[in-house]
C-alpha atoms as a PDB file:
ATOM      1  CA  UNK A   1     -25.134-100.504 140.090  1.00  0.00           C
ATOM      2  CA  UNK A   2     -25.008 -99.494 136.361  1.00  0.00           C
ATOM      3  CA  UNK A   3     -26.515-103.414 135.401  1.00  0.00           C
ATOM      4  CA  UNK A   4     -28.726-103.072 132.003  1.00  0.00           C
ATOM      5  CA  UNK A   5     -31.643-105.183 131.948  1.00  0.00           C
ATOM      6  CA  UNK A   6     -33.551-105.369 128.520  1.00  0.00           C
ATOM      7  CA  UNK A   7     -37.466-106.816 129.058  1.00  0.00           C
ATOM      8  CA  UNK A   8     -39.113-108.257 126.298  1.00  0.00           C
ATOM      9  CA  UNK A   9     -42.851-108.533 126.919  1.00  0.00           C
ATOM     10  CA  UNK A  10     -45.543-107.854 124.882  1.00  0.00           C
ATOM     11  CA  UNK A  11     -47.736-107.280 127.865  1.00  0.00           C
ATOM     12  CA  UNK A  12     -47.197-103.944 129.312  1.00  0.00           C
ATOM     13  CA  UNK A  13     -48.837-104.591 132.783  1.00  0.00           C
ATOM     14  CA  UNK A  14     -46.331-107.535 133.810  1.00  0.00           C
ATOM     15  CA  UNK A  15     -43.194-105.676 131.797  1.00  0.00           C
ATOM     16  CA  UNK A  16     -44.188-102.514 134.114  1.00  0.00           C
ATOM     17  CA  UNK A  17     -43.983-104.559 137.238  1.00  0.00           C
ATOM     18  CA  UNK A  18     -40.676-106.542 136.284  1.00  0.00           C
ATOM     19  CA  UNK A  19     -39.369-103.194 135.512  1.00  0.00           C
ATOM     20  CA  UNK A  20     -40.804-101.199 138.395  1.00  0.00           C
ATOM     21  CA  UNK A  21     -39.163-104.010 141.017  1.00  0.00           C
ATOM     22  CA  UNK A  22     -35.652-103.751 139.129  1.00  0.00           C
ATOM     23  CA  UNK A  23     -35.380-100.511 139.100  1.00  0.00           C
ATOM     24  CA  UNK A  24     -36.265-100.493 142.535  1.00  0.00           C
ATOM     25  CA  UNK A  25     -32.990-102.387 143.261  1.00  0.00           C
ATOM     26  CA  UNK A  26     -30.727-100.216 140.967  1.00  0.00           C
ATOM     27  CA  UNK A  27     -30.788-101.872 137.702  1.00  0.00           C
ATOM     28  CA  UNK A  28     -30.974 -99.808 134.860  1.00  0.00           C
ATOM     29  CA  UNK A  29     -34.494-101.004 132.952  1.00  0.00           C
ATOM     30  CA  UNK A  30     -35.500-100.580 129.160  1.00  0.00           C
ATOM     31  CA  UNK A  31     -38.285-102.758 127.550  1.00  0.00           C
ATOM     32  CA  UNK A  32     -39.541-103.779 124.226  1.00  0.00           C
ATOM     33  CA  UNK A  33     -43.151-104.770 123.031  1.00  0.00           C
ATOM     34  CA  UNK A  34     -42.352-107.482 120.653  1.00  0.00           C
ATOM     35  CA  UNK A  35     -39.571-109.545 119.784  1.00  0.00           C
ATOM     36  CA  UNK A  36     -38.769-107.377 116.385  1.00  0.00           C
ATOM     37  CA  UNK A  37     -38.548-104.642 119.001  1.00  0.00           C
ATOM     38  CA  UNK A  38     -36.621-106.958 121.189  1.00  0.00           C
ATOM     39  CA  UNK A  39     -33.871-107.847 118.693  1.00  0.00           C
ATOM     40  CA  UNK A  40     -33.359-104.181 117.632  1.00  0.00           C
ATOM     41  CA  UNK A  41     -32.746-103.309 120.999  1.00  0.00           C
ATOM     42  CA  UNK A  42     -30.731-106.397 122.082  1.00  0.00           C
ATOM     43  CA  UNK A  43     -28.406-105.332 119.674  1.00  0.00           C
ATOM     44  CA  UNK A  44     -28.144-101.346 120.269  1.00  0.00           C
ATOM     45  CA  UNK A  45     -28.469-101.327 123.912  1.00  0.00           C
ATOM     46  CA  UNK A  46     -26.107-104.141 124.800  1.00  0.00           C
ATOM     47  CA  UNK A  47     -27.295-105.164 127.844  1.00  0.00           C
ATOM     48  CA  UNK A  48     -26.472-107.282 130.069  1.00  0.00           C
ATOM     49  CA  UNK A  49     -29.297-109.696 130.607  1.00  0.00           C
ATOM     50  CA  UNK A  50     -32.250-110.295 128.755  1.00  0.00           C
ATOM     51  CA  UNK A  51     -36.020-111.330 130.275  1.00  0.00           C
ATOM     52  CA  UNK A  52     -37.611-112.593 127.564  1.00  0.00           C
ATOM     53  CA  UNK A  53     -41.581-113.462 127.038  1.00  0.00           C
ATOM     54  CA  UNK A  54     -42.255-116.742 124.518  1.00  0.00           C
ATOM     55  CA  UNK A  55     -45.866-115.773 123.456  1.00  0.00           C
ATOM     56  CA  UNK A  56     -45.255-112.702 121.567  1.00  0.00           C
ATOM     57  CA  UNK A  57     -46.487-111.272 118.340  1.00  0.00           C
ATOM     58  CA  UNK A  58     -44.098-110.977 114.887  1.00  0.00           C
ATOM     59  CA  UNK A  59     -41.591-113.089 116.572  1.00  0.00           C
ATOM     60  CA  UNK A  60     -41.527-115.364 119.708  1.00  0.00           C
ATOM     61  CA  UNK A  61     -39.738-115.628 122.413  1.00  0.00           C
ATOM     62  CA  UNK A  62     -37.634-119.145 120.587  1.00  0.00           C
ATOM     63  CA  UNK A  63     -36.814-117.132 116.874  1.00  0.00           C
ATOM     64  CA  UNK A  64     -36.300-113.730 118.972  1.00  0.00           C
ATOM     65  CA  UNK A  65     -33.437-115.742 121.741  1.00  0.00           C
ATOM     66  CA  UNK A  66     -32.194-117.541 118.303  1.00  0.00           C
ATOM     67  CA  UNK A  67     -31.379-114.139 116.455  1.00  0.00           C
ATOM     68  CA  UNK A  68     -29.888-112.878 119.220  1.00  0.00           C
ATOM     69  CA  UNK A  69     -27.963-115.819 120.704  1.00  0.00           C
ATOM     70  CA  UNK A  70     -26.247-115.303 116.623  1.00  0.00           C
ATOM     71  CA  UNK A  71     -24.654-111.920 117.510  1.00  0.00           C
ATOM     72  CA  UNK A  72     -24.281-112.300 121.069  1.00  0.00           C
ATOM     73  CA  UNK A  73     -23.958-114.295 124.116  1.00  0.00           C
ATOM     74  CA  UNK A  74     -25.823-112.096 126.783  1.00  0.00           C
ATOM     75  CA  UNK A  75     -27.701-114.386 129.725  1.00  0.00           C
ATOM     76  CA  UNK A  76     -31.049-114.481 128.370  1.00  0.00           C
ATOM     77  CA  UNK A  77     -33.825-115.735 131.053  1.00  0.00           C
ATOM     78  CA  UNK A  78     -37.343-117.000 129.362  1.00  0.00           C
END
């Protein structure tokens, strides 16, 4: 399965987890610590869903889902 996920936490402990348990089923896993972070990578990595914390610092989880939903139409989950 070459499925991208892109995790947008700013809590490393529970974007570990989410990414350890993906990974375990074959997803392919990369993560971001804050919704600048987030956007960047939305938009390099091209994946093909997005997990996406609200409570973040710089940018929420609302303006980060808005910025991308402008260049793209990936799933995003928040």
């Amino acid at each position: 399965m070459d499925r991208k996920i892109l995790i947008v936490d700013d809590e490393k402990n529970i974007a570990d987890i989410i990414a350890f348990n993906l990974k375990k089923e074959g997803y392919q896993v990369i993560k971001a610590g804050d919704g600048e972070e987030g956007v960047k990578m939305a938009m390099e990595e091209n994946p093909d869903l997005i997990l996406l914390d609200i409570m973040m610092p710089k940018m929420d989880g609302y303006q980060v889902c808005q910025q991308i939903r402008s260049q793209t139409s990936v799933p995003i989950l928040m």
